[in-house]
Protein backbone atom coordinates (compact mmCIF):
# COMPACT_ATOMS: atom_id res chain seq x y z
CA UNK A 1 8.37 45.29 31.30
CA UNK A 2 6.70 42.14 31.96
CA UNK A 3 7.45 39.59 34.57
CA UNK A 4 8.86 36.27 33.47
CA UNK A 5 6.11 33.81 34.17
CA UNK A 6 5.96 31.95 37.39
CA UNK A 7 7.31 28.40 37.77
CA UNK A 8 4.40 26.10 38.24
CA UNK A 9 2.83 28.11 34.71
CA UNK A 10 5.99 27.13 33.02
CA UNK A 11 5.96 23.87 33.83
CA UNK A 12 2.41 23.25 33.22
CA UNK A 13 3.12 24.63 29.61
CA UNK A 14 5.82 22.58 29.03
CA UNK A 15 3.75 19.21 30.30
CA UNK A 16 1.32 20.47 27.55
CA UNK A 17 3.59 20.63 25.10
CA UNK A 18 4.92 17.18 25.90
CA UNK A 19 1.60 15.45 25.70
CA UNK A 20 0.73 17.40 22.77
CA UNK A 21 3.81 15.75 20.55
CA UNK A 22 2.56 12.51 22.24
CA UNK A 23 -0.60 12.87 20.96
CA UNK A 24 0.85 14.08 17.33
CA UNK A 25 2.83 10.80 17.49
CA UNK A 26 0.37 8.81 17.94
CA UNK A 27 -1.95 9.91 15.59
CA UNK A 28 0.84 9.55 12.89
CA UNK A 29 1.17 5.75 13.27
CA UNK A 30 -2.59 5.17 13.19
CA UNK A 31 -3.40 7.32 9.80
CA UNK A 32 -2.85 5.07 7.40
CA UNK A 33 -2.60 5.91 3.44
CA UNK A 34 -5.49 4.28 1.43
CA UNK A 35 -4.83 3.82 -2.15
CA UNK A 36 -7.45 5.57 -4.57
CA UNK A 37 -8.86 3.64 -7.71
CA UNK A 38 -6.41 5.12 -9.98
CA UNK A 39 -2.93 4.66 -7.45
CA UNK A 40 -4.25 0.82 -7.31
CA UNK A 41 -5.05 0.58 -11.06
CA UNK A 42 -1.45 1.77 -11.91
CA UNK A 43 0.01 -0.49 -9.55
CA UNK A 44 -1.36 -3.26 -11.00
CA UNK A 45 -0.27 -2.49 -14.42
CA UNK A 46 3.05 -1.58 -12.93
CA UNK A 47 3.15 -5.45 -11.32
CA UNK A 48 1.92 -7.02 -14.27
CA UNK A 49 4.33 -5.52 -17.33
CA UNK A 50 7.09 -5.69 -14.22
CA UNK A 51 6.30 -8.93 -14.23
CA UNK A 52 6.29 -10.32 -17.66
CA UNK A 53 9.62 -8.18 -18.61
CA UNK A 54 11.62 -9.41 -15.78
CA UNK A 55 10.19 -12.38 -16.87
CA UNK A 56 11.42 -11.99 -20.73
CA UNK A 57 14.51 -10.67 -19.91
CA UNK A 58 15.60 -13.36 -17.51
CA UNK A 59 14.23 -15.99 -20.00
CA UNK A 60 16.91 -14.42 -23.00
CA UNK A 61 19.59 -14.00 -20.72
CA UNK A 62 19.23 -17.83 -20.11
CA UNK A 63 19.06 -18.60 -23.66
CA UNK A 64 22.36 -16.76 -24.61
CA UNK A 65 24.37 -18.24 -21.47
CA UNK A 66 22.63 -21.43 -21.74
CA UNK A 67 21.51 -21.65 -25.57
CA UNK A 68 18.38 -23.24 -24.92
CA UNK A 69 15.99 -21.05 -27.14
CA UNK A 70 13.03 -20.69 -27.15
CA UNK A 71 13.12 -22.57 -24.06
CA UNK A 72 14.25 -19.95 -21.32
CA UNK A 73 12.03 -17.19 -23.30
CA UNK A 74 9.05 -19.10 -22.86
CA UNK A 75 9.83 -20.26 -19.54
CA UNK A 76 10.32 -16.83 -18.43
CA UNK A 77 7.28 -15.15 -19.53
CA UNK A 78 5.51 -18.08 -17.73
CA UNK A 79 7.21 -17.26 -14.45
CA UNK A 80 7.12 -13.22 -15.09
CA UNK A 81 3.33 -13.43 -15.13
CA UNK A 82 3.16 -16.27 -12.06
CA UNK A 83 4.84 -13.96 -10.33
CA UNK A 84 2.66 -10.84 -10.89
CA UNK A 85 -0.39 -12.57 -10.53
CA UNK A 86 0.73 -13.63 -7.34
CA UNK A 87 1.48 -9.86 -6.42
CA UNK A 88 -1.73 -8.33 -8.10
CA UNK A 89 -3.54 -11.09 -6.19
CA UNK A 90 -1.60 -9.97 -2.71
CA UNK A 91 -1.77 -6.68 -3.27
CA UNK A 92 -5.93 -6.86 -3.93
CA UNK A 93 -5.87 -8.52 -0.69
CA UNK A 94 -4.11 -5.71 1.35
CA UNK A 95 -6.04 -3.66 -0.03
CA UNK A 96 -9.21 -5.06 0.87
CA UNK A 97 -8.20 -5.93 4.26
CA UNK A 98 -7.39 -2.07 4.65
CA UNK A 99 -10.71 -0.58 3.51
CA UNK A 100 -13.29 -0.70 6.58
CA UNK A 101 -16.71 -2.51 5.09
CA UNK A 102 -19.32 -0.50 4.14
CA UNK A 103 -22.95 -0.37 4.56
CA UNK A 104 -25.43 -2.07 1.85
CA UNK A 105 -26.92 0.65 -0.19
CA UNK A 106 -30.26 0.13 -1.86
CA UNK A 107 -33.72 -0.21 -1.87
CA UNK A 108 -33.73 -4.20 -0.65
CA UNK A 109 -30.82 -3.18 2.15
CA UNK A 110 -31.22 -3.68 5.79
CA UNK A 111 -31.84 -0.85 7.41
CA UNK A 112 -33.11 0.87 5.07
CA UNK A 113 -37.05 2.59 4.94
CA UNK A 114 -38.75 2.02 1.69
């Protein structure tokens, strides 16, 4: 049989173990998910068909409650694709805020040795 293990071992293990899941923590909330080309490409399409639908069909809901055609229709397509410009335009801007800057590549690039 073996002998449980001493006191100041079991507490150092359990210290461990608590800075461990500190340090798993912590590393979650700084890993943060960069989008690839094709998650951003799709999201973009997404914002801009989003856009111009929510667009039409608040534009046709206006004309029937309101009978203004083609007034609302046209007025809503204008505001669906304000409005996912806007976000395409916000969302390009995230997105390049989150991407650290690379280095120039080439033969006339700084640091470089022709």
């Amino acid at each position: 049989m073996t002998d449980p293990p001493p006191p100041e071992r079991d507490e150092a293990l359990k210290r461990l173990d608590q800075r461990i899941d500190a340090m798993a923590a912590s590393n979650v909330r700084k890993v943060r998910h960069v989008e690839t080309g094709a998650e951003a490409g799709y999201k973009v399409v997404g914002e801009l068909f989003g856009g111009i639908i929510g667009g039409l069909g608040l534009g046709w809901t206006l004309d029937r409650v309101a009978g203004t055609t083609p007034w609302g229709l046209i007025g809503g397509v204008v505001i669906g694709m304000t409005a996912s410009i806007l976000l395409i335009v916000r969302s390009a801007e995230r997105t390049q805020k989150a991407r650290p800057a690379e280095p120039p590549k080439g033969p006339g690039a700084p640091g470089q040795d022709d």
